[in-house]
PDB file of N, CA and C in Angstrom:
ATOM      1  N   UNK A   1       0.821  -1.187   0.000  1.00  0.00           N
ATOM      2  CA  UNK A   1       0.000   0.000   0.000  1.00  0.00           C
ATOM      3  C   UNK A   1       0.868   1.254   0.000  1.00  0.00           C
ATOM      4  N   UNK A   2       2.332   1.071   0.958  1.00  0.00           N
ATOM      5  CA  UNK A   2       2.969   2.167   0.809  1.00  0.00           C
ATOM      6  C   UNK A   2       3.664   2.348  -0.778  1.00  0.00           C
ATOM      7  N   UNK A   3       3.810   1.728  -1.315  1.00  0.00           N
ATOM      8  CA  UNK A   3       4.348   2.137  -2.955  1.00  0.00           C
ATOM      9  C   UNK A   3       3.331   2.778  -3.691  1.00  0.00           C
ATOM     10  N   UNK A   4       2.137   1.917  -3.490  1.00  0.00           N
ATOM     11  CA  UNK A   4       0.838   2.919  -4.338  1.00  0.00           C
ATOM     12  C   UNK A   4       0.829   4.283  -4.027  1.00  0.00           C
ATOM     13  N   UNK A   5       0.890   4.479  -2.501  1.00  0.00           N
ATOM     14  CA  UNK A   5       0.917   5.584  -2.327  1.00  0.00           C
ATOM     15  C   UNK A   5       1.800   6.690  -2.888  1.00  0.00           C
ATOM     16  N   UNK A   6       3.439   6.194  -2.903  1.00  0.00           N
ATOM     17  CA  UNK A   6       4.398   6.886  -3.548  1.00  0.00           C
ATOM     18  C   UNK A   6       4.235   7.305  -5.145  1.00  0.00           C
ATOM     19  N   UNK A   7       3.724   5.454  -5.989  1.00  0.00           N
ATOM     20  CA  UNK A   7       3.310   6.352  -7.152  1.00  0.00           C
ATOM     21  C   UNK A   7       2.337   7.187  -6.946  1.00  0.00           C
ATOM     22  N   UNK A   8       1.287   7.303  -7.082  1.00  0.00           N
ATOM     23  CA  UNK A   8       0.451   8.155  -6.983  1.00  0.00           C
ATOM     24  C   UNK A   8       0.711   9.348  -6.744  1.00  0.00           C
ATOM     25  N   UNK A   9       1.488   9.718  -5.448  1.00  0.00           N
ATOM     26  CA  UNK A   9       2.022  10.976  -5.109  1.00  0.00           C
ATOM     27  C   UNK A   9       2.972  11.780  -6.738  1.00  0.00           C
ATOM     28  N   UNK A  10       3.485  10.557  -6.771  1.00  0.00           N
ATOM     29  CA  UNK A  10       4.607  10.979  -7.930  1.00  0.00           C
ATOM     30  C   UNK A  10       3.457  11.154  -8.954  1.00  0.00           C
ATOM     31  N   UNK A  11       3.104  10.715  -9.721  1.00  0.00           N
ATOM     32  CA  UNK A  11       2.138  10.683 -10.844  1.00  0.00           C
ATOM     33  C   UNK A  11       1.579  12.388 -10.368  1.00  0.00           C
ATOM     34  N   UNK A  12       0.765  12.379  -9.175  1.00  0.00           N
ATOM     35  CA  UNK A  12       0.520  13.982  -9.218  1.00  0.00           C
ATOM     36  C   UNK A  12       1.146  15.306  -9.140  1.00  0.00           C
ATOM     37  N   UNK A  13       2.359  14.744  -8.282  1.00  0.00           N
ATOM     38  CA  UNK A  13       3.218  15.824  -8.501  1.00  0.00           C
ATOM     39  C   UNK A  13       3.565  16.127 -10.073  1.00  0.00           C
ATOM     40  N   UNK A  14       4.274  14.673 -11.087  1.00  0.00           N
ATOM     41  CA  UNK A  14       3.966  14.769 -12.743  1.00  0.00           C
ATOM     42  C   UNK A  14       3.508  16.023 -13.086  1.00  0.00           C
ATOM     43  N   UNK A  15       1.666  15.506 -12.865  1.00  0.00           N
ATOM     44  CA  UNK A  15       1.006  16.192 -13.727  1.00  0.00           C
ATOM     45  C   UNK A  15       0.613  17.592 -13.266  1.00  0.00           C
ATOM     46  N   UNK A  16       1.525  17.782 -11.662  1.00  0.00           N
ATOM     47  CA  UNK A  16       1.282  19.388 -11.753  1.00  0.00           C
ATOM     48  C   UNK A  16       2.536  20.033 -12.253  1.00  0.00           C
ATOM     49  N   UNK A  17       3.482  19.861 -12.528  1.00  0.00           N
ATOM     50  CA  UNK A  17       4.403  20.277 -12.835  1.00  0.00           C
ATOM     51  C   UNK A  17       4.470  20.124 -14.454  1.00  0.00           C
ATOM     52  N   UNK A  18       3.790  18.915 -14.851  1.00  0.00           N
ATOM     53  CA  UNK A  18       3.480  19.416 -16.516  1.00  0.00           C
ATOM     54  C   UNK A  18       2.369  20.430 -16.996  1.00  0.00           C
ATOM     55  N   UNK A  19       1.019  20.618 -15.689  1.00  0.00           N
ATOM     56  CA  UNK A  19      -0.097  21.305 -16.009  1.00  0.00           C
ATOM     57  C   UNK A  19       0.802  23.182 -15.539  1.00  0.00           C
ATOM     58  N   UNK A  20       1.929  23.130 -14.989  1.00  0.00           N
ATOM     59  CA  UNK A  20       2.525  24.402 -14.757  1.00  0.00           C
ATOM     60  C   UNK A  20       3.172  24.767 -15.875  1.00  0.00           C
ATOM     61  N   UNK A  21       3.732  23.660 -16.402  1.00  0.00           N
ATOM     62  CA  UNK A  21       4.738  23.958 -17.624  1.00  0.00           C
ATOM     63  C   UNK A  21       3.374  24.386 -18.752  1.00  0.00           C
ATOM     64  N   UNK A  22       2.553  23.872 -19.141  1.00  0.00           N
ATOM     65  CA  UNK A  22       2.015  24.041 -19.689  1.00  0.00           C
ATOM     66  C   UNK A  22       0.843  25.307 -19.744  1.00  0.00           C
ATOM     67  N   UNK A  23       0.964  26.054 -18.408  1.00  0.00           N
ATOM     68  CA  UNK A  23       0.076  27.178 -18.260  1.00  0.00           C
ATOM     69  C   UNK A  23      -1.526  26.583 -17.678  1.00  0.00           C
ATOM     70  N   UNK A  24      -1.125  25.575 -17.449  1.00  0.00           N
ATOM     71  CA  UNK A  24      -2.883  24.616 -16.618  1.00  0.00           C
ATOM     72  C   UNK A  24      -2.733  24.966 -15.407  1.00  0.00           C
ATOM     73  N   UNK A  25      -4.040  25.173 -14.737  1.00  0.00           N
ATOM     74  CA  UNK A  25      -4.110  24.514 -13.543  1.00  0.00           C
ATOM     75  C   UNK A  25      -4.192  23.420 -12.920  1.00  0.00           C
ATOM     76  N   UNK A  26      -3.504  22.520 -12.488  1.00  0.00           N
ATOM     77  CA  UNK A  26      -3.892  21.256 -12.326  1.00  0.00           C
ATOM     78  C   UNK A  26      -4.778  21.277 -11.361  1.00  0.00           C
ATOM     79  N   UNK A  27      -5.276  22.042 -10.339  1.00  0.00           N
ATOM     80  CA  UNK A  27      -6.294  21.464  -9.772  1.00  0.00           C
ATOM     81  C   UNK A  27      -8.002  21.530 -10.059  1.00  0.00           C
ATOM     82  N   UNK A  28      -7.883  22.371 -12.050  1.00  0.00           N
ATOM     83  CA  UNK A  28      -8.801  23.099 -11.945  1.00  0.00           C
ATOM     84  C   UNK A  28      -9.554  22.195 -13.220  1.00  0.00           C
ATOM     85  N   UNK A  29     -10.359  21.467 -12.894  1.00  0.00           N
ATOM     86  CA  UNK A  29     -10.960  20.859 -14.412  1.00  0.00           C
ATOM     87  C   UNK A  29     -10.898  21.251 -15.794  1.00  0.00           C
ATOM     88  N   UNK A  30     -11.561  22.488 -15.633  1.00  0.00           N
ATOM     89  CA  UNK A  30     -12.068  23.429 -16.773  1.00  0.00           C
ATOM     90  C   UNK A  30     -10.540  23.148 -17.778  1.00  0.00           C
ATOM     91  N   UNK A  31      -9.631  23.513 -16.923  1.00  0.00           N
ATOM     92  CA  UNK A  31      -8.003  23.495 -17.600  1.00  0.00           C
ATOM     93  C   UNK A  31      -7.479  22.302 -18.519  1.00  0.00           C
ATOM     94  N   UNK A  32      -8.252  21.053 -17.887  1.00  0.00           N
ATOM     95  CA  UNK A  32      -7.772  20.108 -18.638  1.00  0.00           C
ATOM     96  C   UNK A  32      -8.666  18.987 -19.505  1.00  0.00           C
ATOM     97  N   UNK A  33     -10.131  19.945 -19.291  1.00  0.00           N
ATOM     98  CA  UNK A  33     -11.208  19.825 -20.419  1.00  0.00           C
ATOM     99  C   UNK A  33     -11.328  20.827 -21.758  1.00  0.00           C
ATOM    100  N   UNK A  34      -9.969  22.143 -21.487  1.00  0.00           N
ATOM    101  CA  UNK A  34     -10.234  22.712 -23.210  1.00  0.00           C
ATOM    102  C   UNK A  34      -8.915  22.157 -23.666  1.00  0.00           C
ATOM    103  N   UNK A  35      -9.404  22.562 -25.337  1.00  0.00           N
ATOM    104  CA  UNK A  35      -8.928  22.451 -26.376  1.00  0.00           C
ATOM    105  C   UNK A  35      -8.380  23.297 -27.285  1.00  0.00           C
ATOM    106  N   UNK A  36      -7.407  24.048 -26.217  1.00  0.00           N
ATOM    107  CA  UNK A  36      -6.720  25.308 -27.099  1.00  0.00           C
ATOM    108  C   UNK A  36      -6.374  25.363 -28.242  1.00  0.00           C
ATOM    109  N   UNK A  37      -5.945  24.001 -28.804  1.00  0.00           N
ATOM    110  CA  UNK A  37      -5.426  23.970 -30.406  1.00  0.00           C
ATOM    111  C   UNK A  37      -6.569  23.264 -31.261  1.00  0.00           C
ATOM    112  N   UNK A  38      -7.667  23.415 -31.111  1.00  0.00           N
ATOM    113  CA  UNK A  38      -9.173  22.641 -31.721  1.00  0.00           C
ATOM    114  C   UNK A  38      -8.466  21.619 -32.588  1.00  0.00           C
ATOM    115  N   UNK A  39      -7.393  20.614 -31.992  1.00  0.00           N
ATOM    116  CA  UNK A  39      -7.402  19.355 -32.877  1.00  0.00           C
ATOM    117  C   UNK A  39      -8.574  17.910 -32.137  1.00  0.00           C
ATOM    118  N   UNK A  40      -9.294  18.379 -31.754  1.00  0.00           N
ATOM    119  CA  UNK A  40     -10.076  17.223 -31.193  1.00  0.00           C
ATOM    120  C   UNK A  40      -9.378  16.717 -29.877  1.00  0.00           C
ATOM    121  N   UNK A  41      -8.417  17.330 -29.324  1.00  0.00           N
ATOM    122  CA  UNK A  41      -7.745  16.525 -28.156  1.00  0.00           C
ATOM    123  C   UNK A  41      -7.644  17.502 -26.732  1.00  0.00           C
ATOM    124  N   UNK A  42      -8.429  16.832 -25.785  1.00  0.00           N
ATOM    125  CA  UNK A  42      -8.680  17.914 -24.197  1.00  0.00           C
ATOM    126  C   UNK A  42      -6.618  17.758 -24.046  1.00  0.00           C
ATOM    127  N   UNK A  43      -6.913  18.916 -23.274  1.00  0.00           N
ATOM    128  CA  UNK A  43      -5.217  19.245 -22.609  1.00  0.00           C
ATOM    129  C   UNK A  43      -5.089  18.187 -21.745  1.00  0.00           C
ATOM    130  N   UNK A  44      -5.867  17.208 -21.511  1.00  0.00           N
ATOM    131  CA  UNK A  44      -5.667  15.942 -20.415  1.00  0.00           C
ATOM    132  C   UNK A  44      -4.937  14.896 -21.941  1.00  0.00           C
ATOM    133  N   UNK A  45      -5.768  14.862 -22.719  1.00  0.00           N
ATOM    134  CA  UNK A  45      -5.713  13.758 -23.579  1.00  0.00           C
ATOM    135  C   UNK A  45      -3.796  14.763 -24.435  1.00  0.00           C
ATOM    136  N   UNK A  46      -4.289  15.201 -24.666  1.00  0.00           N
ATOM    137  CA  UNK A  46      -2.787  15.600 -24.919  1.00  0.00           C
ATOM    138  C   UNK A  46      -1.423  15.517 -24.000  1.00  0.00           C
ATOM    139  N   UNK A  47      -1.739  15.974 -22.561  1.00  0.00           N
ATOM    140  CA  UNK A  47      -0.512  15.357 -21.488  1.00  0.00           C
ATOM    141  C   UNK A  47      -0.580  13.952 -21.782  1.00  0.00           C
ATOM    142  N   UNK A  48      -2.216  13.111 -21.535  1.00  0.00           N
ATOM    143  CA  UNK A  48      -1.831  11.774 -21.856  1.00  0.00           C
ATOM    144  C   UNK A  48      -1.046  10.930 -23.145  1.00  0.00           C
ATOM    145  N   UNK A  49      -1.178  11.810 -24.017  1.00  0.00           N
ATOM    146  CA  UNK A  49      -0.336  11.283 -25.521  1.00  0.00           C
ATOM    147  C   UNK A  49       1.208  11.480 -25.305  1.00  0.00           C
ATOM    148  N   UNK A  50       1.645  12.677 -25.085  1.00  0.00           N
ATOM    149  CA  UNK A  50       2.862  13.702 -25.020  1.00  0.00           C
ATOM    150  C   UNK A  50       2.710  14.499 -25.943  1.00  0.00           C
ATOM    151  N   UNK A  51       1.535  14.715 -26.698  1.00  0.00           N
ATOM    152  CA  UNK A  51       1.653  15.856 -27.440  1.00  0.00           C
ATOM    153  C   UNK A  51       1.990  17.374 -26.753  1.00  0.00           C
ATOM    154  N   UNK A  52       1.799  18.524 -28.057  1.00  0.00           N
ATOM    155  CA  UNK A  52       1.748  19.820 -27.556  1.00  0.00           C
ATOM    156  C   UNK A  52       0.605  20.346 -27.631  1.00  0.00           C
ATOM    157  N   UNK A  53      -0.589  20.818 -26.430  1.00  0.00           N
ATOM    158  CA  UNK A  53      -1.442  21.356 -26.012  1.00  0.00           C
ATOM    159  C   UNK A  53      -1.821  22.458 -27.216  1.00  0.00           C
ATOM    160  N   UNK A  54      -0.810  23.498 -27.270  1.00  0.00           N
ATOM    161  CA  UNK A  54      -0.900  24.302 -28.306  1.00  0.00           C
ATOM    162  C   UNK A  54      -0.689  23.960 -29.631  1.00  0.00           C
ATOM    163  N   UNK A  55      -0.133  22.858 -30.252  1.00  0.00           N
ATOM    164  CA  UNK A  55      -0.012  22.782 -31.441  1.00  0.00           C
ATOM    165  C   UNK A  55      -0.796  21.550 -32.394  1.00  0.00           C
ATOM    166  N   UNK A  56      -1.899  21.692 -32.756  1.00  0.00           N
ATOM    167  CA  UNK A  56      -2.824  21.093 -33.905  1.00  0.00           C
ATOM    168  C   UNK A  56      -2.060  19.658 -34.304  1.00  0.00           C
ATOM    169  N   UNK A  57      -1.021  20.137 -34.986  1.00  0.00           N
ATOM    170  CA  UNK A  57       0.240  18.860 -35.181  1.00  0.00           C
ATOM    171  C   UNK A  57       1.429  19.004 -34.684  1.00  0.00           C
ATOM    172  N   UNK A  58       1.426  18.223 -33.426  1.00  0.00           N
ATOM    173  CA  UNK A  58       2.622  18.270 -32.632  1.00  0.00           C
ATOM    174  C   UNK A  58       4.100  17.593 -33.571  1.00  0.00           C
ATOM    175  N   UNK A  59       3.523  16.403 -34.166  1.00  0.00           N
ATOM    176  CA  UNK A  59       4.951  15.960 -34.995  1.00  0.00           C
ATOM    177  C   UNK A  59       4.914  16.664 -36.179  1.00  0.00           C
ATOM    178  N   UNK A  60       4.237  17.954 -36.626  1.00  0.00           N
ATOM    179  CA  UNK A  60       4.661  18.610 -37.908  1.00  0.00           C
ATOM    180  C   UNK A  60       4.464  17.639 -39.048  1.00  0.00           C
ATOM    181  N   UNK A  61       3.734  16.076 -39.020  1.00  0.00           N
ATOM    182  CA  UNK A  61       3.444  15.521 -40.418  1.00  0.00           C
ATOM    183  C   UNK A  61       1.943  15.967 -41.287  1.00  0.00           C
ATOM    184  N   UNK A  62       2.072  16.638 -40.959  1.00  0.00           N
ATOM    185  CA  UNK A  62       0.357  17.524 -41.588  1.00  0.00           C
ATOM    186  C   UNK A  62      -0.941  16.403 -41.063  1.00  0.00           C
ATOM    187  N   UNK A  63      -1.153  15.768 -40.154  1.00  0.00           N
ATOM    188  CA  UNK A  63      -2.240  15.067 -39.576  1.00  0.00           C
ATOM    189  C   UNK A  63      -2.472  15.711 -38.113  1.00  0.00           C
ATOM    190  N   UNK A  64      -4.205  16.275 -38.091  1.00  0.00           N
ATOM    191  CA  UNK A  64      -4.255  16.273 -36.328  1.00  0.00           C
ATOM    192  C   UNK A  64      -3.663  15.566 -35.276  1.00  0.00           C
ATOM    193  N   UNK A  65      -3.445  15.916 -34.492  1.00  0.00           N
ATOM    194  CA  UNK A  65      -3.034  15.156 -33.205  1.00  0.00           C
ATOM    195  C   UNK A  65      -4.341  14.261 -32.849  1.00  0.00           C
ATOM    196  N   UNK A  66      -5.502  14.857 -32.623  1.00  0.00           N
ATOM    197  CA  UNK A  66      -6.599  14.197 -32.512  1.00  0.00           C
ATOM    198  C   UNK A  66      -7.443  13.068 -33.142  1.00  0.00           C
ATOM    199  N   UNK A  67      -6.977  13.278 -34.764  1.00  0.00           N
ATOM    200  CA  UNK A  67      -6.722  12.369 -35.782  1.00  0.00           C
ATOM    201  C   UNK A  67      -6.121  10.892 -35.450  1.00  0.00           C
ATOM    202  N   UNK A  68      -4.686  11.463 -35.634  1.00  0.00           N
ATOM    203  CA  UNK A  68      -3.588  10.272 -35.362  1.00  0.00           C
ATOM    204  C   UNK A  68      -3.962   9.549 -34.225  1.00  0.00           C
ATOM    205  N   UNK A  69      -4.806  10.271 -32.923  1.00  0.00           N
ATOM    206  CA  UNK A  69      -4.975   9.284 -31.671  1.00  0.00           C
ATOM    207  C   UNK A  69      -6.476   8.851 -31.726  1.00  0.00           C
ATOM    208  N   UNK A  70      -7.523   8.965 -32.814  1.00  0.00           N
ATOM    209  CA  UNK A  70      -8.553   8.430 -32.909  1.00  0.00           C
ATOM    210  C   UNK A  70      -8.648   6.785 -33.718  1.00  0.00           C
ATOM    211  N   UNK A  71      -7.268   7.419 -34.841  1.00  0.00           N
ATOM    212  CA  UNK A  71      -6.903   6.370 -35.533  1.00  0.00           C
ATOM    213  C   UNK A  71      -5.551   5.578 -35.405  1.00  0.00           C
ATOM    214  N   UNK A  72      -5.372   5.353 -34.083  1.00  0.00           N
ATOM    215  CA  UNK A  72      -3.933   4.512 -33.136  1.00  0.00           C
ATOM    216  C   UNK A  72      -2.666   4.842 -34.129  1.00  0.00           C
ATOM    217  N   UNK A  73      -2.915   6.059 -34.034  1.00  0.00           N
ATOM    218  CA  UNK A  73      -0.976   6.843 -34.665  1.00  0.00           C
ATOM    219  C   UNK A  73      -1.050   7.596 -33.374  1.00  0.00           C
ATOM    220  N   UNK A  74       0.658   7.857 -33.418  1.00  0.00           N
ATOM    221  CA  UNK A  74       1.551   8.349 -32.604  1.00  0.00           C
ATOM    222  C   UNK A  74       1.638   9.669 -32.451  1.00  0.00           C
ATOM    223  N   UNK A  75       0.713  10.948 -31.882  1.00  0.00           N
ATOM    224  CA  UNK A  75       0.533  12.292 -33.007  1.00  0.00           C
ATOM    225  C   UNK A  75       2.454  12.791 -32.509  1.00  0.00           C
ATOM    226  N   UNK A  76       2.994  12.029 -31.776  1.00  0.00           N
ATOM    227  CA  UNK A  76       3.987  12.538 -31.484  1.00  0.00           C
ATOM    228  C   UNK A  76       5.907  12.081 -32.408  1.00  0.00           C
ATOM    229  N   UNK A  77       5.041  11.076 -33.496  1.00  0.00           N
ATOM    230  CA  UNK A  77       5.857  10.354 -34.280  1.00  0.00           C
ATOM    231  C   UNK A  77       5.657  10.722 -35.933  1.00  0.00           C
ATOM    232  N   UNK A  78       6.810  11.698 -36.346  1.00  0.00           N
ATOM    233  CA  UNK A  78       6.378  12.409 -37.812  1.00  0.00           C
ATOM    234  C   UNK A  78       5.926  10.931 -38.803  1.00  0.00           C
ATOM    235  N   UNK A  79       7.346   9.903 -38.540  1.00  0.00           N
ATOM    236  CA  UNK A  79       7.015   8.784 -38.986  1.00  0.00           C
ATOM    237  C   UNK A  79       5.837   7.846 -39.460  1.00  0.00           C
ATOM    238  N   UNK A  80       4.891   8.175 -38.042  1.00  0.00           N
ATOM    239  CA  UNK A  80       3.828   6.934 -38.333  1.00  0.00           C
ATOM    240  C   UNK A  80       2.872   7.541 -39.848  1.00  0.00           C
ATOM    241  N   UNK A  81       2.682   8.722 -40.093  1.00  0.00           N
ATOM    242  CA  UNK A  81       2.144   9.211 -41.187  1.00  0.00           C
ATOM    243  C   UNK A  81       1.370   8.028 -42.058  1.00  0.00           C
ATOM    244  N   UNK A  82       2.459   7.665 -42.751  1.00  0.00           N
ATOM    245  CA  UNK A  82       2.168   6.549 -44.023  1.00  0.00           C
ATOM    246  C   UNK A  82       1.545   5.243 -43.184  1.00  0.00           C
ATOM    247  N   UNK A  83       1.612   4.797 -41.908  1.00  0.00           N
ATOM    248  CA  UNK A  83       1.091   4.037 -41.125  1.00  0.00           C
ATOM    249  C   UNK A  83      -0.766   3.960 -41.514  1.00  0.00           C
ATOM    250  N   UNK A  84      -1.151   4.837 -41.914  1.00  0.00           N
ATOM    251  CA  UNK A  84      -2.409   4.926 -42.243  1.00  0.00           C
ATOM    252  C   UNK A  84      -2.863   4.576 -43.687  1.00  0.00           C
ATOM    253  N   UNK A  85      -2.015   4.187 -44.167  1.00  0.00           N
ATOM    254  CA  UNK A  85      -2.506   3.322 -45.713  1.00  0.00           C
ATOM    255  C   UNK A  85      -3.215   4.048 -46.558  1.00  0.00           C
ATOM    256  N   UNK A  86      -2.986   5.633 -46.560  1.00  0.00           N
ATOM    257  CA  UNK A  86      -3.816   6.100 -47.435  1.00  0.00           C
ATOM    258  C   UNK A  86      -2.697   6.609 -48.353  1.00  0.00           C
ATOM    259  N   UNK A  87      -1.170   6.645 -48.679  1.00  0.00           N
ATOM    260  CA  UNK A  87      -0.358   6.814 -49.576  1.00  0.00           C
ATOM    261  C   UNK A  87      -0.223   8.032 -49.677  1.00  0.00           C
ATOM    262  N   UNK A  88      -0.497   8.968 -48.606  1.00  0.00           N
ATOM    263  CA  UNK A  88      -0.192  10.681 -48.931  1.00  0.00           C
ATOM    264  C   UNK A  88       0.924  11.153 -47.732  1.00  0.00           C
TER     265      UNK A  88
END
């Protein structure tokens, strides 16, 4: 029980120190239910990927972030692109 506890602690400390880096509040919902870059992905679902909050396409391969994680790509891998079998 005492390790759960430690992760856990750790895991929140994480995500306040990424919701700081990132200009969130971590204790504040609202913060990690918008969608500053309208790619379909909450600022939760983006810490959860590793994408960038602010940027539409975090790996710069011209596909949403929200895209790539609806359709099991990497939005954080320029690579997976062609992974989607559509030849563009």
């Amino acid at each position: 029980m005492k390790n759960l506890s430690i992760a856990l602690g750790s895991m929140l400390a994480l995500a306040a120190l990424m919701g700081m880096a990132a200009a969130l509040n971590p204790l504040s919902d609202s913060d990690w239910d918008y969608d500053p870059d309208m790619d379909g992905l909450t600022n939760l679902d983006e810490f959860l990927a590793g994408s960038d909050p602010n940027n539409w396409d975090t790996d710069g391969d011209g596909l949403p972030d929200g895209w790539e994680v609806d359709n099991s790509l990497d939005p954080t891998d320029p690579l997976d692109a062609e992974d989607d079998n559509d030849y563009f």
